[in-house]
N, C-alpha and C. Protein backbone atom coordinates (compact mmCIF):
# COMPACT_ATOMS: atom_id res chain seq x y z
N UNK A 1 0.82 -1.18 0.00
CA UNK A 1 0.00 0.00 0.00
C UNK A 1 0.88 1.26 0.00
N UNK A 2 1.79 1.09 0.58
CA UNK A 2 2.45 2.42 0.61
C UNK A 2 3.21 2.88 -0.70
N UNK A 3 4.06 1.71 -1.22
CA UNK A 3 4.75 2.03 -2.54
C UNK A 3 3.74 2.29 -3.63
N UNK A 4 2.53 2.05 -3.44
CA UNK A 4 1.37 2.46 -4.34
C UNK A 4 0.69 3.99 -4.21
N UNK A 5 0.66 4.28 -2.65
CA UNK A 5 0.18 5.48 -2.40
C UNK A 5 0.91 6.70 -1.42
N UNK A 6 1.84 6.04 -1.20
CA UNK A 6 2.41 7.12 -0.07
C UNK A 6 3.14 7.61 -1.34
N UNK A 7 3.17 9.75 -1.10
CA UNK A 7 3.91 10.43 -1.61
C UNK A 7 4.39 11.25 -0.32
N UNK A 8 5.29 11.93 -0.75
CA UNK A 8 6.26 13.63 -0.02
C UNK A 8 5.04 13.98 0.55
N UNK A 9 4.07 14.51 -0.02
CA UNK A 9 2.83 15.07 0.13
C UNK A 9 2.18 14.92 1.64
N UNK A 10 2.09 13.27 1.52
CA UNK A 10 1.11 12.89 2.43
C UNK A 10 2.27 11.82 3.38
N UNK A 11 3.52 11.73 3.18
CA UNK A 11 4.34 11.36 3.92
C UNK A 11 3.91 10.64 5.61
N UNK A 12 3.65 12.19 5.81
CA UNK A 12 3.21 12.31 7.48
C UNK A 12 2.59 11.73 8.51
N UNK A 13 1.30 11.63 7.43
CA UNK A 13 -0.49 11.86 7.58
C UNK A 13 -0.13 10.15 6.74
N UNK A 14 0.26 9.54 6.29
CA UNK A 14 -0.14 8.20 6.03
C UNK A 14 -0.66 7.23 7.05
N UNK A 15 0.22 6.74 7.83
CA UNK A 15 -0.63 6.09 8.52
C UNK A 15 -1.86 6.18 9.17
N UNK A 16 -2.40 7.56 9.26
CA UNK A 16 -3.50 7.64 9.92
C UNK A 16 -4.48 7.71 8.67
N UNK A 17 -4.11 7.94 7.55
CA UNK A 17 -5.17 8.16 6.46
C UNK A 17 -4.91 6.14 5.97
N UNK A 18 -4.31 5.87 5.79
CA UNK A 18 -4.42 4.33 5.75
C UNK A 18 -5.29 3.18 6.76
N UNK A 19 -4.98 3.99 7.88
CA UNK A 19 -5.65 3.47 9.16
C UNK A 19 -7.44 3.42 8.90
N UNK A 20 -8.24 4.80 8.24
CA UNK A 20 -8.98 4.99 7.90
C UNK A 20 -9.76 3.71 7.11
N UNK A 21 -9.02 3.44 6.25
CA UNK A 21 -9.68 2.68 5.33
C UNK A 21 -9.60 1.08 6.13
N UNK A 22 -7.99 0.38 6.48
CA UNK A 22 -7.65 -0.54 6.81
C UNK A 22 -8.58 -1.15 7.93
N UNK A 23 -8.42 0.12 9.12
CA UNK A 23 -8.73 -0.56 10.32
C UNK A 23 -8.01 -1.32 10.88
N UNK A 24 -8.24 -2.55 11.71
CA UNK A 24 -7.50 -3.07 12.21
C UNK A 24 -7.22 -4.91 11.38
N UNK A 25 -7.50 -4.44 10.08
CA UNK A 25 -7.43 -5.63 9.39
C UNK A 25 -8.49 -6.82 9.46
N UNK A 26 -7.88 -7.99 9.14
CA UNK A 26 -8.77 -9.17 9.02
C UNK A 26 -9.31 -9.71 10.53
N UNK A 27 -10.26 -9.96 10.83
CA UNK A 27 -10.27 -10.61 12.11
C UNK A 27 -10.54 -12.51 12.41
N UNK A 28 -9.26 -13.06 13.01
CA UNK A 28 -8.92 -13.95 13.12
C UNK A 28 -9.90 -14.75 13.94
N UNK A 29 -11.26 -15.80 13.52
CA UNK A 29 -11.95 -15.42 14.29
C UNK A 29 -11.82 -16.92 15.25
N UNK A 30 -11.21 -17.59 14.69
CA UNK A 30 -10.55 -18.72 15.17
C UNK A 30 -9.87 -18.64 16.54
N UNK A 31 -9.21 -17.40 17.17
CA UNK A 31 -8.53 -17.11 17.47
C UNK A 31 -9.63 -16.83 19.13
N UNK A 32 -10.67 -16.02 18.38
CA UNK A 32 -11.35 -15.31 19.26
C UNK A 32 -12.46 -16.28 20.05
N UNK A 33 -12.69 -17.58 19.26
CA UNK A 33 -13.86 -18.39 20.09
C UNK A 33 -13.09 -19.37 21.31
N UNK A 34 -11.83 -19.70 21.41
CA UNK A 34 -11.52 -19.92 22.54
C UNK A 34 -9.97 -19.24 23.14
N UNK A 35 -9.74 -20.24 23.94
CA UNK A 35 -8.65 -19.61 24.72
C UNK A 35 -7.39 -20.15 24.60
N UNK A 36 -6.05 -20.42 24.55
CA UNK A 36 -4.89 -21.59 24.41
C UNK A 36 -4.70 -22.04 26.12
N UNK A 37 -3.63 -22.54 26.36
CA UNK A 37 -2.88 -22.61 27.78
C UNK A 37 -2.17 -21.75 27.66
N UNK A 38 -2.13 -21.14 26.34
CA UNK A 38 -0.80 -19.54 26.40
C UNK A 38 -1.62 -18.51 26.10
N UNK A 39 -2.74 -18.28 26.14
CA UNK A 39 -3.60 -17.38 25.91
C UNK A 39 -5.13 -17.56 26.92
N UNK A 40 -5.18 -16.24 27.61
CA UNK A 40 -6.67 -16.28 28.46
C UNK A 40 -7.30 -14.58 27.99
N UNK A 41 -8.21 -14.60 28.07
CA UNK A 41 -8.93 -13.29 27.65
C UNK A 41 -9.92 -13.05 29.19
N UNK A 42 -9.89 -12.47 29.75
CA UNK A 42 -11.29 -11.87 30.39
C UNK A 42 -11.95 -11.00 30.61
N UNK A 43 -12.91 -10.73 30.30
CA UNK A 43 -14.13 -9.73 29.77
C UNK A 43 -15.11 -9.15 30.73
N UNK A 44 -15.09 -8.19 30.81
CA UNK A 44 -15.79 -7.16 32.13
C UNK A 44 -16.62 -6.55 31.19
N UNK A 45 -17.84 -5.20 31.88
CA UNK A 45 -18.71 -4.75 31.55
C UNK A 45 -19.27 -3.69 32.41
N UNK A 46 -20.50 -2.97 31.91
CA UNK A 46 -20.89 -1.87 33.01
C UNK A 46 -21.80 -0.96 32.14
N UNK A 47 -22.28 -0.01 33.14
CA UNK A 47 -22.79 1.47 32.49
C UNK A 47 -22.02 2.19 33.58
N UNK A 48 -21.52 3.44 32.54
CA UNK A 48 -20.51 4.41 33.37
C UNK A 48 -21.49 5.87 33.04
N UNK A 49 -21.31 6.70 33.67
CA UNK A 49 -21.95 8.30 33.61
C UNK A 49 -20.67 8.76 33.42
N UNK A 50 -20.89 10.39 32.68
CA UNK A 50 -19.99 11.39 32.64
C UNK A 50 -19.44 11.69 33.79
N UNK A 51 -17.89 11.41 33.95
CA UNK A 51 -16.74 11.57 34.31
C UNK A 51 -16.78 11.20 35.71
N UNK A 52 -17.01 9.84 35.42
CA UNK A 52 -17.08 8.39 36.41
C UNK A 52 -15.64 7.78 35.93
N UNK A 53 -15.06 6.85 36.80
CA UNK A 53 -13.75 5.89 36.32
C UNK A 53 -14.74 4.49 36.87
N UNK A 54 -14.47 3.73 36.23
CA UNK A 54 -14.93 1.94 36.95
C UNK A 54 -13.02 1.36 36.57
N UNK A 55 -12.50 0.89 37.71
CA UNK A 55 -11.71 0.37 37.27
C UNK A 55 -11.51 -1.11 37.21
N UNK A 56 -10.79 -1.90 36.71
CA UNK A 56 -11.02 -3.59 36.19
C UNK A 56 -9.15 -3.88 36.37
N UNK A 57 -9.70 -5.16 37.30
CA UNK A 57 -8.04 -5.82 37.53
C UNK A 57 -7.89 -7.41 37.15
N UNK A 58 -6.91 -7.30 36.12
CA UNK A 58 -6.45 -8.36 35.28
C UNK A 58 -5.65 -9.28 36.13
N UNK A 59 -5.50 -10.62 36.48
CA UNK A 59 -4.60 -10.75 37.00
C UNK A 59 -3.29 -11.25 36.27
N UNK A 60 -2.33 -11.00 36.90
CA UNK A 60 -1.15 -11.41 36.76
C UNK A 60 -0.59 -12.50 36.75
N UNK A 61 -0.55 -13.51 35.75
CA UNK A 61 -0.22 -15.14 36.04
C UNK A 61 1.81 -15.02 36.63
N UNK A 62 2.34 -15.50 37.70
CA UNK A 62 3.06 -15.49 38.31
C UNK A 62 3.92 -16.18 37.11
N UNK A 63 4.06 -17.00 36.53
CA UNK A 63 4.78 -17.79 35.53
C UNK A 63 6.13 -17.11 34.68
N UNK A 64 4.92 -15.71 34.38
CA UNK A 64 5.59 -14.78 33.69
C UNK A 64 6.69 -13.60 34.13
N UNK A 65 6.48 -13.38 35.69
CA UNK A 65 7.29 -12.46 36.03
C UNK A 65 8.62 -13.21 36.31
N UNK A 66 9.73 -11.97 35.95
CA UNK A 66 11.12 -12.53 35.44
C UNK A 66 11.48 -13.15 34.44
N UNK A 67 10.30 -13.17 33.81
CA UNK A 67 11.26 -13.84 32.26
C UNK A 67 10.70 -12.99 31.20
N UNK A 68 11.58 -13.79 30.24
CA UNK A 68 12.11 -13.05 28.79
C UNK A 68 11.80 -13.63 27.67
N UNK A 69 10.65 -13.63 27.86
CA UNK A 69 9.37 -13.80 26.48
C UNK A 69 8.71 -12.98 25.87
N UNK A 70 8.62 -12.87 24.99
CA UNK A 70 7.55 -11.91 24.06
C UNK A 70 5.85 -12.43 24.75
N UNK A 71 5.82 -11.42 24.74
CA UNK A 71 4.32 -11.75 25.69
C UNK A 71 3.13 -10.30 25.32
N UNK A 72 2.23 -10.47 24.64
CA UNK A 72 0.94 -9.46 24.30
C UNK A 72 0.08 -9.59 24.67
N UNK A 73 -0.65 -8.41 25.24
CA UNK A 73 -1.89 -7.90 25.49
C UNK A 73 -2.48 -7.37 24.55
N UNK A 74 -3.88 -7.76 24.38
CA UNK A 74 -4.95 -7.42 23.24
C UNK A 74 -5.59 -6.22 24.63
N UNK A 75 -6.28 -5.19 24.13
CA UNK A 75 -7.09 -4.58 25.61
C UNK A 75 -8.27 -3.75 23.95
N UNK A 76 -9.58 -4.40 24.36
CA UNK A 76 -10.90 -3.66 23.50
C UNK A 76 -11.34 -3.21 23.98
N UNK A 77 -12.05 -1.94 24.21
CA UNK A 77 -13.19 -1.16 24.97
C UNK A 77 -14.19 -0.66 23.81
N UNK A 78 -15.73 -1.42 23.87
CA UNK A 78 -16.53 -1.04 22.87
C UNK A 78 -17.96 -0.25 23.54
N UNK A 79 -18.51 1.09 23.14
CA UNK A 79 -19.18 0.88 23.79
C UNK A 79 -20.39 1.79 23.19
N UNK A 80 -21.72 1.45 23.59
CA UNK A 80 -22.86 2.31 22.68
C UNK A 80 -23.22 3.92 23.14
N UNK A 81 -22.98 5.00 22.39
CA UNK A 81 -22.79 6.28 22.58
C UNK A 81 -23.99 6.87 21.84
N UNK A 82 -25.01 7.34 23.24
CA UNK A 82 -25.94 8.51 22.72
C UNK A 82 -25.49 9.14 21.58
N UNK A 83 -26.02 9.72 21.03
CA UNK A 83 -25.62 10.43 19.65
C UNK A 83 -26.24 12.19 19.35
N UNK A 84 -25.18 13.16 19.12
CA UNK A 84 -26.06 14.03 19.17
C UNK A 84 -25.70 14.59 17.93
N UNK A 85 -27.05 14.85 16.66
CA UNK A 85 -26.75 14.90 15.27
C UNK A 85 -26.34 16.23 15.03
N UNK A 86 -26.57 17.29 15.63
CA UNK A 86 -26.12 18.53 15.59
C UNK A 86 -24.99 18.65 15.76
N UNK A 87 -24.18 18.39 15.66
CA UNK A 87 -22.54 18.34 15.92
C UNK A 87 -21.44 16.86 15.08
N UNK A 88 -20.71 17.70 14.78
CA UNK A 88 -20.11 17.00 13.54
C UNK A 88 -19.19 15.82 14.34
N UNK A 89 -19.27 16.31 15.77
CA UNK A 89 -18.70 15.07 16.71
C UNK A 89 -19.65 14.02 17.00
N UNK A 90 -21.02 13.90 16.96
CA UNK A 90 -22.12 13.48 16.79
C UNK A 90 -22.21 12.38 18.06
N UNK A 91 -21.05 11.85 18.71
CA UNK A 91 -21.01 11.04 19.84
C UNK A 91 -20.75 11.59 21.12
N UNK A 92 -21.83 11.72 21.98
CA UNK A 92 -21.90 12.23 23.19
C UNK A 92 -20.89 11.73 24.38
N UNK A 93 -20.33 10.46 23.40
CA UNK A 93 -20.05 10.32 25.18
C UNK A 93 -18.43 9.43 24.64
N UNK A 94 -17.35 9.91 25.50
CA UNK A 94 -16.13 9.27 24.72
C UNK A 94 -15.41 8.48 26.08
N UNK A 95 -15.35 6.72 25.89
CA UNK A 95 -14.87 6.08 27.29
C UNK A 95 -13.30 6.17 26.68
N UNK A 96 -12.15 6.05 27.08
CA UNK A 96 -11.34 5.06 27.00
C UNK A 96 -10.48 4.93 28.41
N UNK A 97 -9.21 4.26 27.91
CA UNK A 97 -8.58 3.45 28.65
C UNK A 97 -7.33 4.13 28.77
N UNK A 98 -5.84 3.82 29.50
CA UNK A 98 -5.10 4.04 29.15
C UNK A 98 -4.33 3.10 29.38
N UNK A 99 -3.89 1.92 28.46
CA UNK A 99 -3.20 0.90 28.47
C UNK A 99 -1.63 1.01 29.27
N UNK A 100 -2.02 -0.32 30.01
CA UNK A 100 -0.82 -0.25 30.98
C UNK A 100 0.81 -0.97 29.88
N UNK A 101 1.96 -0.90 30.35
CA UNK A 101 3.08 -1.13 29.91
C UNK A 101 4.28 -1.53 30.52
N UNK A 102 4.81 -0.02 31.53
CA UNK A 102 5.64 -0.87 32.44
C UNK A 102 5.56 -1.94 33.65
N UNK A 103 4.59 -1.99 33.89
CA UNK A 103 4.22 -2.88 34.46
C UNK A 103 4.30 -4.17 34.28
N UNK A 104 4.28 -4.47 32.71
CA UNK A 104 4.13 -5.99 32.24
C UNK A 104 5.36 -5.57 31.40
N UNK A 105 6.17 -4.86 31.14
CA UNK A 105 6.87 -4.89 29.87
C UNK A 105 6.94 -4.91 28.71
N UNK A 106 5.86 -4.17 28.37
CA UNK A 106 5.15 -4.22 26.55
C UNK A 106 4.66 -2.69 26.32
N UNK A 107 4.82 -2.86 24.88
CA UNK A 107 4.62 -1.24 24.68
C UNK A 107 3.81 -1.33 23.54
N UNK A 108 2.80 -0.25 22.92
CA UNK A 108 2.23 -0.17 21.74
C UNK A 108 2.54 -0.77 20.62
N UNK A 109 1.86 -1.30 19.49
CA UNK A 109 2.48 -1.27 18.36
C UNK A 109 1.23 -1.29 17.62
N UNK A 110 1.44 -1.50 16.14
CA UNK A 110 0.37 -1.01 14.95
C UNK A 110 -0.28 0.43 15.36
N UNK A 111 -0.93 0.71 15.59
CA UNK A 111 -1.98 2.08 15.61
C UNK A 111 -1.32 2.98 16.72
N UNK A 112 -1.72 4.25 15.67
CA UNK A 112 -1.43 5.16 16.37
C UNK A 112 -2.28 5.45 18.15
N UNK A 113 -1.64 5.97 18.97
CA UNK A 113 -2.10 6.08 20.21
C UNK A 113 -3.01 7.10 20.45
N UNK A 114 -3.24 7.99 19.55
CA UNK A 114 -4.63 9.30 19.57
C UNK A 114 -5.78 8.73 18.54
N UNK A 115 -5.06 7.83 17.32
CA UNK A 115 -6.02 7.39 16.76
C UNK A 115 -7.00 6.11 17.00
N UNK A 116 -6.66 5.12 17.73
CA UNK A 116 -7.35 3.96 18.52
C UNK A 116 -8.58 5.00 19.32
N UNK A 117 -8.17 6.10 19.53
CA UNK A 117 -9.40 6.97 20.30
C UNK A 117 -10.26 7.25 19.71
N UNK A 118 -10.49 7.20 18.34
CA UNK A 118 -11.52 7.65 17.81
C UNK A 118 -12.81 6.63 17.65
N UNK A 119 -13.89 7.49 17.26
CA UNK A 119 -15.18 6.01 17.28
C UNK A 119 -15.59 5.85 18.56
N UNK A 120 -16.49 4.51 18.49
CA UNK A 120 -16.57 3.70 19.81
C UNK A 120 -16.16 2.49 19.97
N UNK A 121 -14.85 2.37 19.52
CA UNK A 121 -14.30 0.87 19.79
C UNK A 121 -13.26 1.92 20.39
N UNK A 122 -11.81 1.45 21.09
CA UNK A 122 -10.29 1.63 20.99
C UNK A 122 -9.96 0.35 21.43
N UNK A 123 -9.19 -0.03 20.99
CA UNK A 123 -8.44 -1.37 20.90
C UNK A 123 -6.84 -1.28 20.64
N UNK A 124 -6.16 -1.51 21.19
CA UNK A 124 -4.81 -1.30 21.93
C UNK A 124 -4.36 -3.27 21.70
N UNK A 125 -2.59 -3.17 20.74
CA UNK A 125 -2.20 -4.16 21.30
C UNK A 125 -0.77 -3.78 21.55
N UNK A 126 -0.04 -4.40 22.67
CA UNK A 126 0.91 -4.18 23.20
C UNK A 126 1.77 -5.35 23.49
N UNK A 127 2.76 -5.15 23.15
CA UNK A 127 4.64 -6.04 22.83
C UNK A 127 5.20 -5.67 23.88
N UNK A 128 6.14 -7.21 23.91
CA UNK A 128 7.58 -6.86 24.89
C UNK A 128 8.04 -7.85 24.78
N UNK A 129 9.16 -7.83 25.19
CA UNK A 129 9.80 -8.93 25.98
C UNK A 129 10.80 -8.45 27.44
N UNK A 130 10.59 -7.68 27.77
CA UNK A 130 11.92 -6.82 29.02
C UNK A 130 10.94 -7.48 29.90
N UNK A 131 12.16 -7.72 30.66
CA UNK A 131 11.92 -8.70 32.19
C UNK A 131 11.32 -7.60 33.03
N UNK A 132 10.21 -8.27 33.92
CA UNK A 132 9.64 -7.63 34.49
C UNK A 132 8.88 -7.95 35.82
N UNK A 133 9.45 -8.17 37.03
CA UNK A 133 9.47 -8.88 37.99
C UNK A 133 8.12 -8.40 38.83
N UNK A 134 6.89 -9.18 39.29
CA UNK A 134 6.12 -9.06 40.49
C UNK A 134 5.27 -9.98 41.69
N UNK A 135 4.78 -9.74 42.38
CA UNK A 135 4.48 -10.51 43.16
C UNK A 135 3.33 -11.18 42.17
N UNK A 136 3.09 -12.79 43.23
CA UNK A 136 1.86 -13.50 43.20
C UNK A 136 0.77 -12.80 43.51
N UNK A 137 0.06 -12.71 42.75
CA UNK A 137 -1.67 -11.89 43.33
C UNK A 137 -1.57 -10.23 42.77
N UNK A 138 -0.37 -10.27 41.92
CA UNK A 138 -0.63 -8.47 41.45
C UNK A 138 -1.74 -8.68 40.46
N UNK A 139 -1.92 -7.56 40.25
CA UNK A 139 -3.17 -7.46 39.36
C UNK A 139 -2.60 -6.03 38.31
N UNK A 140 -2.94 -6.49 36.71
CA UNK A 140 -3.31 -5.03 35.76
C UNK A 140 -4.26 -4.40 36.42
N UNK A 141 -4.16 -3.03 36.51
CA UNK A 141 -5.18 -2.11 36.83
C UNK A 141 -5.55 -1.49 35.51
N UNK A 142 -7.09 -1.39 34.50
CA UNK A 142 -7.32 -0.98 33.72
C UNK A 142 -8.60 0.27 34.55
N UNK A 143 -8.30 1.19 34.06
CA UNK A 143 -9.39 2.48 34.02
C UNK A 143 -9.91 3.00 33.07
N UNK A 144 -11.25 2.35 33.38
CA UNK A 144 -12.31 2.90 31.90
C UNK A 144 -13.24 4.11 32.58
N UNK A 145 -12.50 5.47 31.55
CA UNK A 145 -13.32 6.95 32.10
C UNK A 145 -14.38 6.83 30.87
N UNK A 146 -14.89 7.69 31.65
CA UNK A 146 -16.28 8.79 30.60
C UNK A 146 -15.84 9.79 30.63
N UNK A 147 -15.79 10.38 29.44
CA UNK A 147 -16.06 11.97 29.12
C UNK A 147 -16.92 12.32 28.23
N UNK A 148 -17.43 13.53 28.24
CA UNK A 148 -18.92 14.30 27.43
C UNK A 148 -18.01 14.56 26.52
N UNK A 149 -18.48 14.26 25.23
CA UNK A 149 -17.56 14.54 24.01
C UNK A 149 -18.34 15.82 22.68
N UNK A 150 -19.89 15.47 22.71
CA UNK A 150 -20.91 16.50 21.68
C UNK A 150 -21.65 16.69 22.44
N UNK A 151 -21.60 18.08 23.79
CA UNK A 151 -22.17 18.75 24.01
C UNK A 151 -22.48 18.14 25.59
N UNK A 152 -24.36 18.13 25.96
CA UNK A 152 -24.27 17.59 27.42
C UNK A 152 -24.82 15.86 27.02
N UNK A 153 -24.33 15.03 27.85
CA UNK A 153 -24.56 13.45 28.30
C UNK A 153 -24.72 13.84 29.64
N UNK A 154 -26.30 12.91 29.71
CA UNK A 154 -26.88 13.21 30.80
C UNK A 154 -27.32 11.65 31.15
N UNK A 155 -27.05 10.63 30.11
CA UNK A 155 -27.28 9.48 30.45
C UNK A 155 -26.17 8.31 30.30
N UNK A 156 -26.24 6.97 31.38
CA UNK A 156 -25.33 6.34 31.29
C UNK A 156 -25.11 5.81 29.98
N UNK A 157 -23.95 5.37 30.12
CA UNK A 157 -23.44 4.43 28.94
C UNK A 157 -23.26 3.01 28.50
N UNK A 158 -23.46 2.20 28.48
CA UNK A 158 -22.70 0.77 28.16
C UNK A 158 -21.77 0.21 27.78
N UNK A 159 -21.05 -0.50 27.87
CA UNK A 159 -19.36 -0.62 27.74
C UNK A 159 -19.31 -2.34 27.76
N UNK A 160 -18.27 -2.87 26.97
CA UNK A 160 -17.60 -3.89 27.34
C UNK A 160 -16.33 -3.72 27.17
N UNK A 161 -15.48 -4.80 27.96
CA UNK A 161 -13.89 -4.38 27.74
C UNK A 161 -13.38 -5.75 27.94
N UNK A 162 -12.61 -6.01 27.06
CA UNK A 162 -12.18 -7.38 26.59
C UNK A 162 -10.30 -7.24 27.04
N UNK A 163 -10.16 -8.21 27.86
CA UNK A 163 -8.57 -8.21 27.66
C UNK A 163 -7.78 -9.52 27.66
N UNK A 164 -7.18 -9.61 26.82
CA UNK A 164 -6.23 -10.86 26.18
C UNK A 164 -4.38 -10.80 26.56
N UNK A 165 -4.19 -12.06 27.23
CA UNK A 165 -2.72 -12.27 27.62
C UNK A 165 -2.30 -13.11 27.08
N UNK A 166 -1.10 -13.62 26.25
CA UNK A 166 -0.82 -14.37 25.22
C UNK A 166 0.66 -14.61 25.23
N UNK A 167 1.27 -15.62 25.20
CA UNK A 167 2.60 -15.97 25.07
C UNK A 167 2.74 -16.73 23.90
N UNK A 168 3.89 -16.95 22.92
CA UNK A 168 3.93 -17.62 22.15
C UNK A 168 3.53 -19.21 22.36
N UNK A 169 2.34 -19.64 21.13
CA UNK A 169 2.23 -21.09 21.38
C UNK A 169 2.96 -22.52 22.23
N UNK A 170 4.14 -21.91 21.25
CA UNK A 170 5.52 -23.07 22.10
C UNK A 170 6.30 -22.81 23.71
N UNK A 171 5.97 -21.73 24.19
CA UNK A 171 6.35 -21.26 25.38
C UNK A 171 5.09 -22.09 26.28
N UNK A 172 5.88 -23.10 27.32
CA UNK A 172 4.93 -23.76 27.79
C UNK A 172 4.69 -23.22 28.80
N UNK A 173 3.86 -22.45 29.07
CA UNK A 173 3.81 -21.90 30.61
C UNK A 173 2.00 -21.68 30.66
N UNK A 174 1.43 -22.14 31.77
CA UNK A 174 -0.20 -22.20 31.94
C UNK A 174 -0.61 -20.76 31.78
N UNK A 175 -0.22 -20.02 31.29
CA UNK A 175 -1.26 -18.51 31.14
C UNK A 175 -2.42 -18.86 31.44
N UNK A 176 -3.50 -19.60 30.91
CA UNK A 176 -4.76 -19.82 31.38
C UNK A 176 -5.25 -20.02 32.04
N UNK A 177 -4.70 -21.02 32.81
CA UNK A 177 -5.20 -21.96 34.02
C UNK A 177 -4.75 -20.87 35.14
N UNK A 178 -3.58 -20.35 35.53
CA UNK A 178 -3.21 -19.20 36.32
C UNK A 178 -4.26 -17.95 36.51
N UNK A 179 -4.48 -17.72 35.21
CA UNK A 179 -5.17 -16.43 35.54
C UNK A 179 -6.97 -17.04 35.72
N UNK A 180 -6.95 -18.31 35.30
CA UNK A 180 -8.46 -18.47 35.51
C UNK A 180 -8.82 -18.91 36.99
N UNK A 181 -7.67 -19.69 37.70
CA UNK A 181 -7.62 -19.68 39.05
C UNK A 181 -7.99 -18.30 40.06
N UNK A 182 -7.17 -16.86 39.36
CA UNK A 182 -7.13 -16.27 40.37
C UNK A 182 -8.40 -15.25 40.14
N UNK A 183 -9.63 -15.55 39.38
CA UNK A 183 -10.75 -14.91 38.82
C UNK A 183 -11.71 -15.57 39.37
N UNK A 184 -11.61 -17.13 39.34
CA UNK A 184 -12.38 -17.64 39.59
C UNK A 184 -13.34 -17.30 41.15
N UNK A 185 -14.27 -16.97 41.39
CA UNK A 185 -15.04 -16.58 42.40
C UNK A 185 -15.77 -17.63 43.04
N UNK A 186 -15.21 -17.86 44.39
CA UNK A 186 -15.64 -19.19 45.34
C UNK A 186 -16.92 -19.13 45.36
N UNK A 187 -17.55 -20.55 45.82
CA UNK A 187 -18.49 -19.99 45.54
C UNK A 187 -19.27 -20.81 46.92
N UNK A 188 -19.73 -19.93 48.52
CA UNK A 188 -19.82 -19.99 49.87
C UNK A 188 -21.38 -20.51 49.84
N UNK A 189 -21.16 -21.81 50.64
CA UNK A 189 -22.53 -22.39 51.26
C UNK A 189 -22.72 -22.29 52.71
N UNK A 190 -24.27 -21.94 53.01
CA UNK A 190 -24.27 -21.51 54.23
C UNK A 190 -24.39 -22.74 55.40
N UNK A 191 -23.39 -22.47 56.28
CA UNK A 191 -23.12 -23.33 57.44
C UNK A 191 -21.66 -23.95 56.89
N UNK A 192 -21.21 -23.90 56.08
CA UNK A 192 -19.99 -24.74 55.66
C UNK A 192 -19.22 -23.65 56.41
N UNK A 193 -17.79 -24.24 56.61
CA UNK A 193 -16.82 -23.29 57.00
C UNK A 193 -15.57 -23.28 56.17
């Protein structure tokens, strides 16, 4: 695409005018109906009001801290936005996130970081491999805000937020089973102790 359309001209401004059309490409959907032992996803939800935070904690599979694997986070936030047609911003209400990094050792890649903001999806994936040491039981902290974006939002919103931890296939380490352990919510009968 680029040796076809990038000039001097538009040098600059390409990737975000490519981004336009592309998006985030093909979607793998194989990928998305289950989970590996090197891959767990877990998925939160809500209605948030103007300039509310709900925050959501990922946990941390212990496996991974201190080593030196390429290891990605997928992080989606989709969510349905009143609409106000008088304004060329036309979406009342703008959530996002701000994807964590040093923490896990991974940093942005593909899309630009102002442009994933636009719309009502942002979807963030993030690389590494730098060692990155923490306790058993830490948790990602994700913060999903509201802000009034076309004018006044006076009503809540709806949201889902999807997040994916992934090590290469051949890296044998339980990503799944770890983080599905420490999610999993007991579940208390009365008189038992």
């Amino acid at each position: 695409m680029e040796s076809c359309l990038k000039t001097r001209d538009n040098s600059r401004l390409f990737k975000r005018i490519a981004a336009r059309y592309l998006g985030y490409g093909i979607p793998d959907i194989k990928r998305v109906i289950e989970c590996t032992e090197q891959r767990a996803t877990a998925i939160g939800y809500g209605s948030i009001k103007k300039d509310e935070k709900h925050e959501f904690r990922f946990p941390l599979p212990p496996s991974i801290s201190g080593l030196n694997e390429m290891r990605r986070f997928i992080l989606t936030l989709a969510w349905f936005s009143p609409v106000n047609a008088e304004t060329r911003k036309y979406r009342k209400a703008n959530l996002s996130f701000d994807p964590p990094g040093n923490e896990v050792g991974v940093t942005r890649v593909n899309a630009d970081w102002q442009h994933v903001k636009n719309g009502t999806i942002q979807h963030e994936i993030l690389e590494g491999s730098e060692v990155v040491t923490y306790q058993d039981g830490n948790n990602l902290k994700i913060d999903v805000v509201c802000r009034e974006d076309a004018h006044t939002l006076d009503e809540s919103v709806n949201y889902g937020l999807a997040v994916t931890l992934e090590v290469a296939e051949d890296v044998k380490i339980p990503i799944y089973e770890e983080i599905r352990q420490r999610i999993e919510i007991p579940i208390k009968i009365d008189g038992a102790s």
